[in-house]
Protein backbone atom coordinates (compact mmCIF):
# COMPACT_ATOMS: atom_id res chain seq x y z
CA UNK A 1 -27.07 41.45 -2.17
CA UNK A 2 -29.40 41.24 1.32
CA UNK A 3 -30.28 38.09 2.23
CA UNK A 4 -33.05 37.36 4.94
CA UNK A 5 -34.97 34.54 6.71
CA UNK A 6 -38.01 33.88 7.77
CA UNK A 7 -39.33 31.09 10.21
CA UNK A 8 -42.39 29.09 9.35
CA UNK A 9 -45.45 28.77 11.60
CA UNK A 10 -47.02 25.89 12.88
CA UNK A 11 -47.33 23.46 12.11
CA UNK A 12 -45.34 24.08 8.68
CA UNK A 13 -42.08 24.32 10.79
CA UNK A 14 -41.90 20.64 11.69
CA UNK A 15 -41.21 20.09 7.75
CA UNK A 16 -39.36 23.62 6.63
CA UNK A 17 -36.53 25.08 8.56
CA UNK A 18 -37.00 28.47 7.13
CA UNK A 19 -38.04 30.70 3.97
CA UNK A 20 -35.11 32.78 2.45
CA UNK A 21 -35.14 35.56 0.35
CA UNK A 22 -31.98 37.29 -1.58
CA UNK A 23 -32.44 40.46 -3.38
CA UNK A 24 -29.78 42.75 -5.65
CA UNK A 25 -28.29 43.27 -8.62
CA UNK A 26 -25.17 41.72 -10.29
CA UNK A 27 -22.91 42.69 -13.14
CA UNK A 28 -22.48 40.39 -16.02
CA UNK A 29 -18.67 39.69 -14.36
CA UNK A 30 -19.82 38.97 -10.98
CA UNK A 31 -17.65 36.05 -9.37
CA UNK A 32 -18.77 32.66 -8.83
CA UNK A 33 -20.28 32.00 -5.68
CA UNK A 34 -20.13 28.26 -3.70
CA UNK A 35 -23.11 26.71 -2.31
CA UNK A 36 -21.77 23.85 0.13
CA UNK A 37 -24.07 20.67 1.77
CA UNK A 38 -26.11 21.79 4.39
CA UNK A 39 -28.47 18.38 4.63
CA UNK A 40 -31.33 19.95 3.23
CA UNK A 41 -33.79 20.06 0.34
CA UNK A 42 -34.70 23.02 -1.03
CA UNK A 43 -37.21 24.45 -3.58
CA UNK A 44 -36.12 27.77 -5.12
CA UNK A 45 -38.80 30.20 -6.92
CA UNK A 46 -36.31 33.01 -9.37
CA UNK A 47 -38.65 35.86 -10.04
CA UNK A 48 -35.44 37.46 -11.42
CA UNK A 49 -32.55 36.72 -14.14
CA UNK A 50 -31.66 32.88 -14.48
CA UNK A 51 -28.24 31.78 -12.42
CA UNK A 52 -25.47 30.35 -14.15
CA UNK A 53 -24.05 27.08 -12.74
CA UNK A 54 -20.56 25.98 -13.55
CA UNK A 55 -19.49 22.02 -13.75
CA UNK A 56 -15.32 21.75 -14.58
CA UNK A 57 -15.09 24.33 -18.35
CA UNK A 58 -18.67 23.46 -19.08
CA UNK A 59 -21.71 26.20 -17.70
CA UNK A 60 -25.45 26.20 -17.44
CA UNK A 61 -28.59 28.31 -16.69
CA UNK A 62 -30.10 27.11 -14.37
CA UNK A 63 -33.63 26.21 -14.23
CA UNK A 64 -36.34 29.53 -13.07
CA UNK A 65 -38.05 27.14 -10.54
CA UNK A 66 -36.66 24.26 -9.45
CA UNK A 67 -35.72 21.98 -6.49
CA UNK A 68 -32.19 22.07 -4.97
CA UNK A 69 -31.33 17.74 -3.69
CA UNK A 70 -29.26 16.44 -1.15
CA UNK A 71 -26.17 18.22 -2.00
CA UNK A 72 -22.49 15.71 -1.41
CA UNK A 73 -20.64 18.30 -3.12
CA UNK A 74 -20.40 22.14 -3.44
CA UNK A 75 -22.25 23.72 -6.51
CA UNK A 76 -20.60 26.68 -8.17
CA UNK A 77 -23.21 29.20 -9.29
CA UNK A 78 -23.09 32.92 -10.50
CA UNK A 79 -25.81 35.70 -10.83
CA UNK A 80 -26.41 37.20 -14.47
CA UNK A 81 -28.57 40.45 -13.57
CA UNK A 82 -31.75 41.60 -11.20
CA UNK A 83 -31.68 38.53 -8.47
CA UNK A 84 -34.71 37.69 -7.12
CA UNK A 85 -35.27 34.66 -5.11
CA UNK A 86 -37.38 32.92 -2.31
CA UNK A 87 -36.32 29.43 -1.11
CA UNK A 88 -37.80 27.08 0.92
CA UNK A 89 -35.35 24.96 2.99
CA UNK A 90 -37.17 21.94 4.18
CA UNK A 91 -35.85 20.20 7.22
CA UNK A 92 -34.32 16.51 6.09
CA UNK A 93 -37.75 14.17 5.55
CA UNK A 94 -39.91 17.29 5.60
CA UNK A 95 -40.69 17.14 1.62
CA UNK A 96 -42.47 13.99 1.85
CA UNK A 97 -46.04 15.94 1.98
CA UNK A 98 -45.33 17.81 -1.10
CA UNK A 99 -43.54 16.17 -3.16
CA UNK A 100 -43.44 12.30 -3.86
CA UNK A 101 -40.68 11.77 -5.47
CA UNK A 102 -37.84 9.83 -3.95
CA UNK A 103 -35.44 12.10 -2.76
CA UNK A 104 -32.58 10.04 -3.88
CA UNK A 105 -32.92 9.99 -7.34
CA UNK A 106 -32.57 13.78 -6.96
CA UNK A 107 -29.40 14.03 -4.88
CA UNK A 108 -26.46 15.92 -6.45
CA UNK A 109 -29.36 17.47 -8.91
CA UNK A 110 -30.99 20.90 -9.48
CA UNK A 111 -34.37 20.05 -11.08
CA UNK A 112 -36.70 21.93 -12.67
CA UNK A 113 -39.75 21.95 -10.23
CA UNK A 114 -42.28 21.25 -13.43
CA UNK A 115 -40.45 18.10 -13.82
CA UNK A 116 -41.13 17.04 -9.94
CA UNK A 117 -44.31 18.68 -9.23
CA UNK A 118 -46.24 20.41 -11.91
CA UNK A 119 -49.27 21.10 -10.02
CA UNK A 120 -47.56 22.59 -6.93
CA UNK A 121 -45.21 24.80 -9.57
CA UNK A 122 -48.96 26.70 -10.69
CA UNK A 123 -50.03 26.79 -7.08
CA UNK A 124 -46.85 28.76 -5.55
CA UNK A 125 -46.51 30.94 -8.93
CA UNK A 126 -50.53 31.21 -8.89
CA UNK A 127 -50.48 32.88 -5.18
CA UNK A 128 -47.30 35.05 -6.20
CA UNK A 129 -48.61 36.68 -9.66
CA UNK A 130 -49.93 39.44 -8.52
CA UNK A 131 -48.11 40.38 -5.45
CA UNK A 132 -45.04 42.70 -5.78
CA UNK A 133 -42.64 42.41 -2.96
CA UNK A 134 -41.16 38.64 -1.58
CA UNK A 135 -42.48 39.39 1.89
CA UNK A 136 -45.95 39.61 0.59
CA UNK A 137 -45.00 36.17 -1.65
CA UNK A 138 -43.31 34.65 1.18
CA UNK A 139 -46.52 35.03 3.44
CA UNK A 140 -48.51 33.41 0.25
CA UNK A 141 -46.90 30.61 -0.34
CA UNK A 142 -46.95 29.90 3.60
CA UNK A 143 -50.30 29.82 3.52
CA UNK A 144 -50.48 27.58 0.08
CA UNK A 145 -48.16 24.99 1.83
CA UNK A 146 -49.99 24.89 4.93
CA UNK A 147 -53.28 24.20 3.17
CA UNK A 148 -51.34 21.43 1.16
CA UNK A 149 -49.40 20.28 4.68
CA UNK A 150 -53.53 19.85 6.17
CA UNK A 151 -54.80 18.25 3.38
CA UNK A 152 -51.96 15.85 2.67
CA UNK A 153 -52.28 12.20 3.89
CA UNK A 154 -48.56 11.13 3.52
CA UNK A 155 -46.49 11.26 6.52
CA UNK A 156 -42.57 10.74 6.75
CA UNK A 157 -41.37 8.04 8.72
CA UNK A 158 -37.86 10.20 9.08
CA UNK A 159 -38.72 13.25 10.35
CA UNK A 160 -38.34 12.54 14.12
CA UNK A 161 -34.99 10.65 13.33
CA UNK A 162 -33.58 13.40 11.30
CA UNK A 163 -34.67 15.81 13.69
CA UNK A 164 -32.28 14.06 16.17
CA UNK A 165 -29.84 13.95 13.91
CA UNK A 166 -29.48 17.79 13.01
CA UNK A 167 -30.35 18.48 17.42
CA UNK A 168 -27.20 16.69 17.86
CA UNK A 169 -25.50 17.67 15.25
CA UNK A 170 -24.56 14.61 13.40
CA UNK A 171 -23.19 13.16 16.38
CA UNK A 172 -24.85 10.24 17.04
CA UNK A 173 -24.53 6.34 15.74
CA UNK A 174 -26.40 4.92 13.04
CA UNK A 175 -26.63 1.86 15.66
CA UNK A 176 -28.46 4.06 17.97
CA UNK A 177 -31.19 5.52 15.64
CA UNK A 178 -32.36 2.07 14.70
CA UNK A 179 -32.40 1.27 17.79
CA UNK A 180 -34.78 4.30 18.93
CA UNK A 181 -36.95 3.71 15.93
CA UNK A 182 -36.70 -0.17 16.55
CA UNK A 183 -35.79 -1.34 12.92
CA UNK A 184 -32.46 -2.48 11.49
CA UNK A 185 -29.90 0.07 9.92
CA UNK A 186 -30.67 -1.56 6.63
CA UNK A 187 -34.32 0.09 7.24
CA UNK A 188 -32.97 2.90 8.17
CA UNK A 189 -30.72 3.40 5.81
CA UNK A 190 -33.60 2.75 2.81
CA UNK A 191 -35.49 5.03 4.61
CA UNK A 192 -33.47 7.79 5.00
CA UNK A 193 -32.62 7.41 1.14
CA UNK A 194 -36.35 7.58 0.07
CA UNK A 195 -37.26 10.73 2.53
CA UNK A 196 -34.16 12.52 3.36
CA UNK A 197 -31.95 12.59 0.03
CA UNK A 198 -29.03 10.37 1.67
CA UNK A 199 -28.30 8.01 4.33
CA UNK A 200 -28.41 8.83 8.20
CA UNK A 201 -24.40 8.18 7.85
CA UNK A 202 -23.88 10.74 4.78
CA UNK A 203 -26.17 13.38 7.05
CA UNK A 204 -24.76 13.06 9.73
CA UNK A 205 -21.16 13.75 8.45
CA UNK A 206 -22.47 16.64 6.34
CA UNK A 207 -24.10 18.12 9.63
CA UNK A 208 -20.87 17.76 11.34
CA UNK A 209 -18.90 19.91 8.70
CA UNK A 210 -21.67 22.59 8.68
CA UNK A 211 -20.75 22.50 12.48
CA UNK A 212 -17.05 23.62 11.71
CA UNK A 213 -18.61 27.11 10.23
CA UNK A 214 -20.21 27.88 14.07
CA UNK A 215 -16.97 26.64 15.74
CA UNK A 216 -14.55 29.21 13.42
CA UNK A 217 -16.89 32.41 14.17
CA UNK A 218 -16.42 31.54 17.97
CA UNK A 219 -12.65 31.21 17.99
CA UNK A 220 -9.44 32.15 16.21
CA UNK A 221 -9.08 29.39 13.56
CA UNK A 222 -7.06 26.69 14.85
CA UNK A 223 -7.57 23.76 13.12
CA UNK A 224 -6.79 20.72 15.38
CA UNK A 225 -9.12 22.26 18.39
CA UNK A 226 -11.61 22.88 16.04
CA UNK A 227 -11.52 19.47 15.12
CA UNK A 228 -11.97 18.10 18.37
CA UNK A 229 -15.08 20.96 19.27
CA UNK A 230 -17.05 19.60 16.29
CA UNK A 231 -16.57 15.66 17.05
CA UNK A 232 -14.25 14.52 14.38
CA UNK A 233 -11.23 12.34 14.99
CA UNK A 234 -8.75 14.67 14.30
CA UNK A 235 -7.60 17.11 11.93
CA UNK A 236 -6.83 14.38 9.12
CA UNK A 237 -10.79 14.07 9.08
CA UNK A 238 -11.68 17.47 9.25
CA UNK A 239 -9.67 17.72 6.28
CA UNK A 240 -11.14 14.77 4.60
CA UNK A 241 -14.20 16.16 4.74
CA UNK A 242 -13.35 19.34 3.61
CA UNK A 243 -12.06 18.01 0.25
CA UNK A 244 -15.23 15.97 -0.23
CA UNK A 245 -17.89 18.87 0.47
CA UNK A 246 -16.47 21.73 -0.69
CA UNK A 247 -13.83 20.57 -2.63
CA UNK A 248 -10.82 23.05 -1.24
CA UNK A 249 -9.17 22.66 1.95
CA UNK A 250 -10.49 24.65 5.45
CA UNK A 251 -7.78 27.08 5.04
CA UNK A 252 -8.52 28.01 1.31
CA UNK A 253 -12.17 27.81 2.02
CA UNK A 254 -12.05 29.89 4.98
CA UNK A 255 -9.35 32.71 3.11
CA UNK A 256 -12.23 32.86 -0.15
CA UNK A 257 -15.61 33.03 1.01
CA UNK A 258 -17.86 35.46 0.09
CA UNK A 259 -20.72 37.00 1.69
CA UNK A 260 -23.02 34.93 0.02
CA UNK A 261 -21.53 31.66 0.25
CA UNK A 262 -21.17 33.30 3.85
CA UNK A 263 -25.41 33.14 4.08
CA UNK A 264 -25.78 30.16 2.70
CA UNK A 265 -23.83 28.43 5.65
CA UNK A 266 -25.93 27.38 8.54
CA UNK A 267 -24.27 28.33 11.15
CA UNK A 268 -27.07 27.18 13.76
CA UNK A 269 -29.04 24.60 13.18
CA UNK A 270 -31.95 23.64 15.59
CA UNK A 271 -34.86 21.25 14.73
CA UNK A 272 -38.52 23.64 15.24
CA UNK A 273 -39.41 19.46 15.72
CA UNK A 274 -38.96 19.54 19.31
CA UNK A 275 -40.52 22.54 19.48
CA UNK A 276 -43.86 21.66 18.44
């Protein structure tokens, strides 16, 4: 399958990190892939064959449009056929223009987009209908979430604090962000919850693990260094996390990933924020 990505122009890339697109084919026995937390939201348009997604023996198709939340745990998924896919990965608090919904109530969740946002499901599908290839649909539904972006009056109170967050990645105090925003980490923590998905804790941990993936393609894997590079206590930690986002340990992750799991791993993340 090729998978490609596309940055957003201004000022749409203060609230999306990228567009994606994956193209192929898959055979009815194609293995199950694992998606692991990243600390974004995304919203996923299938122009193809439905996934299947896989919870312990039970299995699912998936929605054809729908929104991706705050993930705190992998999500097993597998292709049935012709894939087809754009996605648009929106930098922590950049959803708040789009879609009102608290992000919270949509962590751990794949929901069908009709169900969040009806009228922004006919707008991207209206601009895509009669366009054939996803670079042409990519460049449309730019456009359609710029317009929204200009004509939107909500505004997330987040964005610059996530921002720092995912700059540094996840290595800085919940103390200190309160303190640069100057509000209390209760605040910040409500805040965070309604805009990003999950707390400014929770991100920053899951920000720190997606740091592990840059740290192994620079180096031969050595666990206990790589610990250290990345900011965690030690290896006991590293580990820790490990179980909790993609349930397996680094060295079983590391021995069975796939070249899709492989693309769906950020393994550079830099806020366009700053850039601005």
């Amino acid at each position: 399958m090729r998978y490609r990505e596309f940055s957003p122009k201004p000022p749409l890339n203060r609230h999306v990190e990228c567009f994606w697109t994956l193209e192929g084919e898959t055979r009815s026995s194609a293995q199950t892939e694992r998606i692991l937390p990243d600390g974004c939201v995304e919203l996923i348009l299938n122009f193809g064959d439905s996934f299947s997604q896989h919870e312990g023996d039970r299995q699912y198709v998936q929605p054809q449009h729908f929104f991706v939340g705050q993930m705190t745990g992998p999500i097993l998924i597998s292709p049935n056929g012709i894939v087809d896919l754009i996605g648009i990965r929106f930098h922590p608090g950049g959803t708040v223009p789009f879609v009102q919904t608290p992000m919270h109530e949509i962590t751990d969740q794949v929901i069908d987009l009709s169900c969040l946002s009806r009228p922004l499901e006919r707008q991207l599908l209206g601009v895509c209908m009669k366009l054939e290839t996803l670079h042409e649909r990519v460049a449309a539904i730019e456009r359609t979430l710029i317009d929204n972006l200009i004509k939107s009056k909500q505004e997330s109170s987040t964005l610059t604090l996530a921002a720092k967050v995912v700059e540094c990645g996840g290595l800085i105090s919940v103390d200190q962000l309160a303190q640069n925003a100057g509000i209390s980490a209760r605040q910040l923590e409500r805040r965070f919850l309604n805009e990003v998905g999950v707390g400014p804790k929770l991100l920053s941990r899951i920000l720190r693990f997606q740091q592990v993936f840059r740290a192994v393609e620079n180096c031969e894997v050595a666990w206990a260094p790589v610990a250290v590079e990345c900011g965690y206590y030690d290896q006991a930690h590293l580990i820790r996390d490990f179980n909790q986002f993609a349930h397996q340990t680094p060295a079983g992750l590391f021995s069975q990933q796939s070249s899709l799991t492989e693309s769906f791993t950020r393994k550079s993340r830099t806020s366009d924020f700053y850039n601005t």
